[in-house]
Protein backbone atom coordinates (compact mmCIF):
# COMPACT_ATOMS: atom_id res chain seq x y z
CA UNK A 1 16.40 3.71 1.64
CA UNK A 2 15.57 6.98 3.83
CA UNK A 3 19.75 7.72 3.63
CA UNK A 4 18.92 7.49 -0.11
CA UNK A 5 16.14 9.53 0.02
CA UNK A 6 18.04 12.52 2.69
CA UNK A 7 20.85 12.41 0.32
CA UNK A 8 18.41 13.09 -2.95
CA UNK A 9 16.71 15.69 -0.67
CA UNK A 10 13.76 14.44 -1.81
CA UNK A 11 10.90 15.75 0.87
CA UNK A 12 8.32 13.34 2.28
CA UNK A 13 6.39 12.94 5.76
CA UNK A 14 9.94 11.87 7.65
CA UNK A 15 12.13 13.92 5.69
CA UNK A 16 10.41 17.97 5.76
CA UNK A 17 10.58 20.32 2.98
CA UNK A 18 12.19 22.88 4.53
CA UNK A 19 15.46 20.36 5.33
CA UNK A 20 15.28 18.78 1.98
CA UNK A 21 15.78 22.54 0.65
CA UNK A 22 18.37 23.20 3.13
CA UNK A 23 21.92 21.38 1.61
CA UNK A 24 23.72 22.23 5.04
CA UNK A 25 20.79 20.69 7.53
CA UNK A 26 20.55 18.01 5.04
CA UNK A 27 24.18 17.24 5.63
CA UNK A 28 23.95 17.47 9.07
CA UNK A 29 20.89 15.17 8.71
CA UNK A 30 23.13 12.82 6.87
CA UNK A 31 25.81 12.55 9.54
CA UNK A 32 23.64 12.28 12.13
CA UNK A 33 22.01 9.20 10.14
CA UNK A 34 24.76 7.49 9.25
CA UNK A 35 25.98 7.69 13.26
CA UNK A 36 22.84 6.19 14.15
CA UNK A 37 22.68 3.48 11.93
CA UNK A 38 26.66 2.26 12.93
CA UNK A 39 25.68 2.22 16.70
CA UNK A 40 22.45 0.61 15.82
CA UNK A 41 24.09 -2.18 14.44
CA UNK A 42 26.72 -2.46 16.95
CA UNK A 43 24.17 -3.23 19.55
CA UNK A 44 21.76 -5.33 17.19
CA UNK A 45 24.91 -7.39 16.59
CA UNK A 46 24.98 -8.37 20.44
CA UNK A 47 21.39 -10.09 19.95
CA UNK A 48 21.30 -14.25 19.91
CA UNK A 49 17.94 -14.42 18.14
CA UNK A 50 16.26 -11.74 16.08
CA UNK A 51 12.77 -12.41 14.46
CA UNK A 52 11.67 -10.29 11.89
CA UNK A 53 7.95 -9.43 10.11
CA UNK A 54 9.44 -9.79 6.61
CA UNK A 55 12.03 -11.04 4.06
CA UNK A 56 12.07 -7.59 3.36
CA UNK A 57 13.45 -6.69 6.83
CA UNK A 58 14.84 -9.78 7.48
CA UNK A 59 17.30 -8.27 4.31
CA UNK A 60 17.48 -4.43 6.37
CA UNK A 61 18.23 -6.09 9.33
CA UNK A 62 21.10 -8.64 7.76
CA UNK A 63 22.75 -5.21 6.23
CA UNK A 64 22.76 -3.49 9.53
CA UNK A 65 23.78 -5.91 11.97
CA UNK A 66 25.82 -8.60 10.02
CA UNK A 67 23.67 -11.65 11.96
CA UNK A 68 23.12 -14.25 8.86
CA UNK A 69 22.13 -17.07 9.79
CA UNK A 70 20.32 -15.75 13.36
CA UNK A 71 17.32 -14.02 11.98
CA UNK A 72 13.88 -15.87 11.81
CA UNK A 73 11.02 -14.22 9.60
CA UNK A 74 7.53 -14.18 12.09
CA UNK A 75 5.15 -13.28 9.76
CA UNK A 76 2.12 -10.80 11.55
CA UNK A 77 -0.89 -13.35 12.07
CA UNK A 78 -3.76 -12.35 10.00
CA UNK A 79 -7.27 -13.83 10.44
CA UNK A 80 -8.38 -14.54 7.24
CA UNK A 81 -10.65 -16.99 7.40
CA UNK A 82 -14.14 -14.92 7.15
CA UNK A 83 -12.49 -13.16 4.51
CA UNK A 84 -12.37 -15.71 2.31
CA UNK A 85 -16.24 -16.69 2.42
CA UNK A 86 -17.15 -13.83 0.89
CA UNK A 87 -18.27 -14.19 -2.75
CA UNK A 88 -15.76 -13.43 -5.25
CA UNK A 89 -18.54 -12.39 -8.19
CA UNK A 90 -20.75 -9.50 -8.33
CA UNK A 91 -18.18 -6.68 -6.97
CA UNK A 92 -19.60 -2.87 -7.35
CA UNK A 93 -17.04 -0.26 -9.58
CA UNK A 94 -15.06 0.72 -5.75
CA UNK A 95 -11.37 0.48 -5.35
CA UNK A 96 -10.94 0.73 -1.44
CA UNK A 97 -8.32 1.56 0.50
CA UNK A 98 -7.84 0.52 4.12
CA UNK A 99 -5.66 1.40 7.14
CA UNK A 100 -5.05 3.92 9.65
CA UNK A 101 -4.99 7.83 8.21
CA UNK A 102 -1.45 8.58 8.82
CA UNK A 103 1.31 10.75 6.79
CA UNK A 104 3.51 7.14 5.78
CA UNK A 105 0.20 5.49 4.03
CA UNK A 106 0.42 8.68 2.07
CA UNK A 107 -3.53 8.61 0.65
CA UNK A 108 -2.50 11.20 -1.34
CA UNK A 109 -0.86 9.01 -4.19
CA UNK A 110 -4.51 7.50 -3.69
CA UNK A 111 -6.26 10.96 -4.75
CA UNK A 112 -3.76 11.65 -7.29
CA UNK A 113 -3.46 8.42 -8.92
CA UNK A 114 -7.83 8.10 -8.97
CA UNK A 115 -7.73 11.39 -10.48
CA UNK A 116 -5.78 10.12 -13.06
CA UNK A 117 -7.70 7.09 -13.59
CA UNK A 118 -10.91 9.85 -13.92
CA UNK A 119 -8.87 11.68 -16.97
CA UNK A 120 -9.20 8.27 -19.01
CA UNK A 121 -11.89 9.13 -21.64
CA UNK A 122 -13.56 5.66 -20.74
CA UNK A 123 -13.24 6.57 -17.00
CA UNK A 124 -14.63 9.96 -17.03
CA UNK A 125 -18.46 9.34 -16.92
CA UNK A 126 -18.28 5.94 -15.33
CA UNK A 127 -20.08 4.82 -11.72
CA UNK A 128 -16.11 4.24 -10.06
CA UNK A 129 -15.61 5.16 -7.15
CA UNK A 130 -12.82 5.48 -4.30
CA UNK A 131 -13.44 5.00 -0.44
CA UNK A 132 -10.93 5.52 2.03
CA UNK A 133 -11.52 3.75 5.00
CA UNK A 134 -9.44 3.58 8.40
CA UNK A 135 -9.34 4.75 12.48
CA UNK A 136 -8.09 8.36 13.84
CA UNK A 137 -6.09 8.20 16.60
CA UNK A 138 -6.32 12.09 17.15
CA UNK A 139 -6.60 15.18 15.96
CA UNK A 140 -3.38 15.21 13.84
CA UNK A 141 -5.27 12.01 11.67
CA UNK A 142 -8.35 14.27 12.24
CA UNK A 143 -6.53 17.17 10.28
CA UNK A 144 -5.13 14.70 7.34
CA UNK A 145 -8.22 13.56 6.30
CA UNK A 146 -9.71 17.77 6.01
CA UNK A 147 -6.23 18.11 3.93
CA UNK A 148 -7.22 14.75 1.89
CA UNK A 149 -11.01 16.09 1.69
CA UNK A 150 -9.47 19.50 0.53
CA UNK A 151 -7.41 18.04 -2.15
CA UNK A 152 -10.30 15.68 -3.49
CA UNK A 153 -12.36 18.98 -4.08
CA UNK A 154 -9.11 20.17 -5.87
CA UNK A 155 -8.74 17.80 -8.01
CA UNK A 156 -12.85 17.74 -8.83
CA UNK A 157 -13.45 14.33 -7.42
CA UNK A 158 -15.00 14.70 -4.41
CA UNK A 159 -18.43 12.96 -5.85
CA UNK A 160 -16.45 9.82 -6.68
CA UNK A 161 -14.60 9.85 -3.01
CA UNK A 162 -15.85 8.68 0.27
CA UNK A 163 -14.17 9.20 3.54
CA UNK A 164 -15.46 6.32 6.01
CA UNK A 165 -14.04 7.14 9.25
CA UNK A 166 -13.27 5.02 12.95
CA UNK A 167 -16.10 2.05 11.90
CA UNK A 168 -16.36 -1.11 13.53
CA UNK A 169 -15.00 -4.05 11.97
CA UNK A 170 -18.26 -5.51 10.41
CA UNK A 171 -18.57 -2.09 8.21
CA UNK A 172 -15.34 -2.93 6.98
CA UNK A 173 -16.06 -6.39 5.88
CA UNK A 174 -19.35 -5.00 4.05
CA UNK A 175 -17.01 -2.64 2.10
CA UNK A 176 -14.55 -5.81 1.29
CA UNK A 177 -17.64 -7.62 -0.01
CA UNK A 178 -18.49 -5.21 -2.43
CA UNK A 179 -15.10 -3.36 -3.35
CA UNK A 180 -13.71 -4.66 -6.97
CA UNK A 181 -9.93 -3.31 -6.35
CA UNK A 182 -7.86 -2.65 -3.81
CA UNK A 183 -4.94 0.32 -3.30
CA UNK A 184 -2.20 0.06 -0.97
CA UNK A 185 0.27 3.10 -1.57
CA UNK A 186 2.64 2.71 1.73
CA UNK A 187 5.98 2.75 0.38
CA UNK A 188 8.26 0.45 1.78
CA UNK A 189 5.73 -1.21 4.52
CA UNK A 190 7.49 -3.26 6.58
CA UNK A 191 4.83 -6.27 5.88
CA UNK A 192 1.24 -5.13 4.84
CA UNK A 193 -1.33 -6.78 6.40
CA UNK A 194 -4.37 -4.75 5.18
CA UNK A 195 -2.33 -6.17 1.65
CA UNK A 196 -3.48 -8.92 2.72
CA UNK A 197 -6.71 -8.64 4.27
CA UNK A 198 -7.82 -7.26 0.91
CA UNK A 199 -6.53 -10.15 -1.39
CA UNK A 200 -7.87 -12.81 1.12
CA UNK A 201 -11.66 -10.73 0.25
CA UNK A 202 -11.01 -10.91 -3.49
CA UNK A 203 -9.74 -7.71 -4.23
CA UNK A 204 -7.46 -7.31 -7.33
CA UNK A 205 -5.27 -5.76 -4.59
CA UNK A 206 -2.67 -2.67 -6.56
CA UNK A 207 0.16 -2.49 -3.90
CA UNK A 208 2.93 -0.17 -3.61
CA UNK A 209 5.86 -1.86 -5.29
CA UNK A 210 8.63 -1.71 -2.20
CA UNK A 211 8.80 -3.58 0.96
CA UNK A 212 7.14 -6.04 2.49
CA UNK A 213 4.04 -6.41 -0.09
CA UNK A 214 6.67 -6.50 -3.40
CA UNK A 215 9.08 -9.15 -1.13
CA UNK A 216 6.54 -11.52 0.57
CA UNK A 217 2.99 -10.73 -0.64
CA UNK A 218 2.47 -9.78 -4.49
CA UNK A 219 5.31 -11.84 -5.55
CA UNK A 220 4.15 -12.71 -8.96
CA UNK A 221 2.30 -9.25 -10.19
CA UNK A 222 0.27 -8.89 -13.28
CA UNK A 223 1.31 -6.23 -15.59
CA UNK A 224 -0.94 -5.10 -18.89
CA UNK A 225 1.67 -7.00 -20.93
CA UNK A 226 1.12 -10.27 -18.87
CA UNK A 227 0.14 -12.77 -21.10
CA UNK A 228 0.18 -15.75 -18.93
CA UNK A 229 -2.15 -14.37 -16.12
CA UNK A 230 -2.73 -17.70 -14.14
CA UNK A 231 -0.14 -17.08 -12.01
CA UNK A 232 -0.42 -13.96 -11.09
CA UNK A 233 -1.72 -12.58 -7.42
CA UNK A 234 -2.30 -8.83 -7.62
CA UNK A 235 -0.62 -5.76 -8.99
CA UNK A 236 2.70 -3.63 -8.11
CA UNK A 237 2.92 0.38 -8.78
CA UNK A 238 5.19 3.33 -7.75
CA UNK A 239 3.44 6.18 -8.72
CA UNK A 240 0.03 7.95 -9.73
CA UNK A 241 0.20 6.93 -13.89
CA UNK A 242 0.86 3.55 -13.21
CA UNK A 243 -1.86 3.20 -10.26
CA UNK A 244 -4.29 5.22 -13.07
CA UNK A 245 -3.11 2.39 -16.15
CA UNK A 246 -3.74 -0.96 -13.70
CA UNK A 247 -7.09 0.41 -12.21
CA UNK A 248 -8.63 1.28 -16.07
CA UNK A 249 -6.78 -2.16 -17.32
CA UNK A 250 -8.91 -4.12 -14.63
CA UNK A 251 -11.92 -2.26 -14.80
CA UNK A 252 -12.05 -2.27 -18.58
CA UNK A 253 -11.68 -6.15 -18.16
CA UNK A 254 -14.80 -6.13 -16.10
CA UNK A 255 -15.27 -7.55 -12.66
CA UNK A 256 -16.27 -10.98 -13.68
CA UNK A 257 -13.43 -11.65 -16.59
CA UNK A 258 -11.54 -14.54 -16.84
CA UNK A 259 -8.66 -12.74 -15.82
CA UNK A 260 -9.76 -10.67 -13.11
CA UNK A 261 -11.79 -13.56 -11.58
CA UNK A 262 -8.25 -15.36 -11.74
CA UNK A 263 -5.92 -12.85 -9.93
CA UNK A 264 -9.16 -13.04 -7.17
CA UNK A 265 -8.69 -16.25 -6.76
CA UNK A 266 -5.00 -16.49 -6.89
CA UNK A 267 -4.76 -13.94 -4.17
CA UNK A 268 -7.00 -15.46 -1.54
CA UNK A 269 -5.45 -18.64 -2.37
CA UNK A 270 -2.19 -16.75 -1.68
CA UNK A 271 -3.08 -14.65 1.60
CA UNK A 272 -3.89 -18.03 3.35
């Protein structure tokens, strides 16, 4: 995927604007990639035993080094346990996202994608609301989330966004227990554990639909077409109007539905 995404020069927080512009440094970025990648798997194909975090990987990993049949799939531990007593029933209009502020969880798609969900006639004068919650680890995070706070009063939805920054972990079970939906925007996460954390609390968790959350976790989404919902374990989008068109779809269902109470329950059941 990232020699896909040099080669379509298309800029993100690993590939900069300025090289995706540039055809000759992207070429040269190319090269360099491609050298990488055939040593890599020259030594990875020296390894007896390599354990992976997902299928996802495990395929990545298979590609690169040519060891079928040697590769064993760890899935991350996850304590879910006081996750899944809380109640399912009586969750508040808040779609929360949680995890570290970094470039790679890009909480931007968040902004832009709530913003869209705010342009919905319906939406516009409703009691929704986003929080963002996660750690710092310096002043680079620090600086992200004044960009993120900067973009929120851009987009005129800075009363419907809270920032909840470096809390201990009680706050954010309080926030799990209350929050309806849950955003995960990470593209191509290796595994997703606060995926999981959030389905295991009864979110209608809306994950980004690459890596280790479309592979392992949200394997049988639910789509506003779905008419068979009793399978189905949370939600799978790619970009701001589809974010926008699951968020209104549950929302307009209302928190206690028969099929939003279902995907809640077929999600914890399915983060254990």
């Amino acid at each position: 995927e990232m020699l896909s995404l040099v080669w379509k020069r298309r800029p993100t927080y690993n590939n900069d604007a300025k090289v995706a512009a540039n055809p000759i440094v992207t070429c040269a970025k190319l090269i360099y990639y491609v050298m990488f990648a055939i040593l890599y798997g020259l030594v990875g194909s020296l390894a007896n035993l390599v354990m992976v975090n997902s299928s996802w990987t495990k395929n990545h990993i298979q590609y690169l080094w040519k060891l079928s049949g040697k590769i064993q799939v760890v899935f991350p531990p996850v304590d879910t346990k006081s996750l899944k007593a809380l109640p399912l029933g009586n969750r508040e209009n808040m779609i929360l996202s949680i995890g570290q502020f970094r470039p790679e969880k890009d909480h931007t798609l968040q902004l832009l994608s709530f913003a869209k969900l705010l342009e919905i006639e319906e939406m516009r004068n409703s009691d929704v609301k986003l929080v963002l919650i996660g750690s710092c680890r310096g002043e680079d995070d620090r600086q992200l989330v004044d960009q993120l706070q900067k973009l929120a009063r851009e987009l005129n939805i800075q009363n419907h966004v809270e920032f909840v920054l470096n809390q201990p972990y009680s706050i954010l079970k309080e926030y799990l227990s209350r929050a309806s939906i849950g955003i995960h925007t990470m593209w191509n996460e290796h595994f997703g554990i606060g995926v999981v954390e959030m389905m295991a609390a009864g979110l209608v968790t809306i994950a980004h639909e690459s890596g280790g959350p479309e592979s392992d976790i949200i394997q049988s989404p639910w789509k506003e077409e779905t008419l068979d919902y009793s399978y189905c374990t949370g939600c799978l989008a790619s970009n701001a109007e589809q974010y926008a068109a699951l968020m209104s779809a549950i929302i307009k269902n209302g928190s206690s539905s028969d099929l939003v109470m279902k995907i809640r329950e077929n999600g914890r059941k399915h983060a254990e």
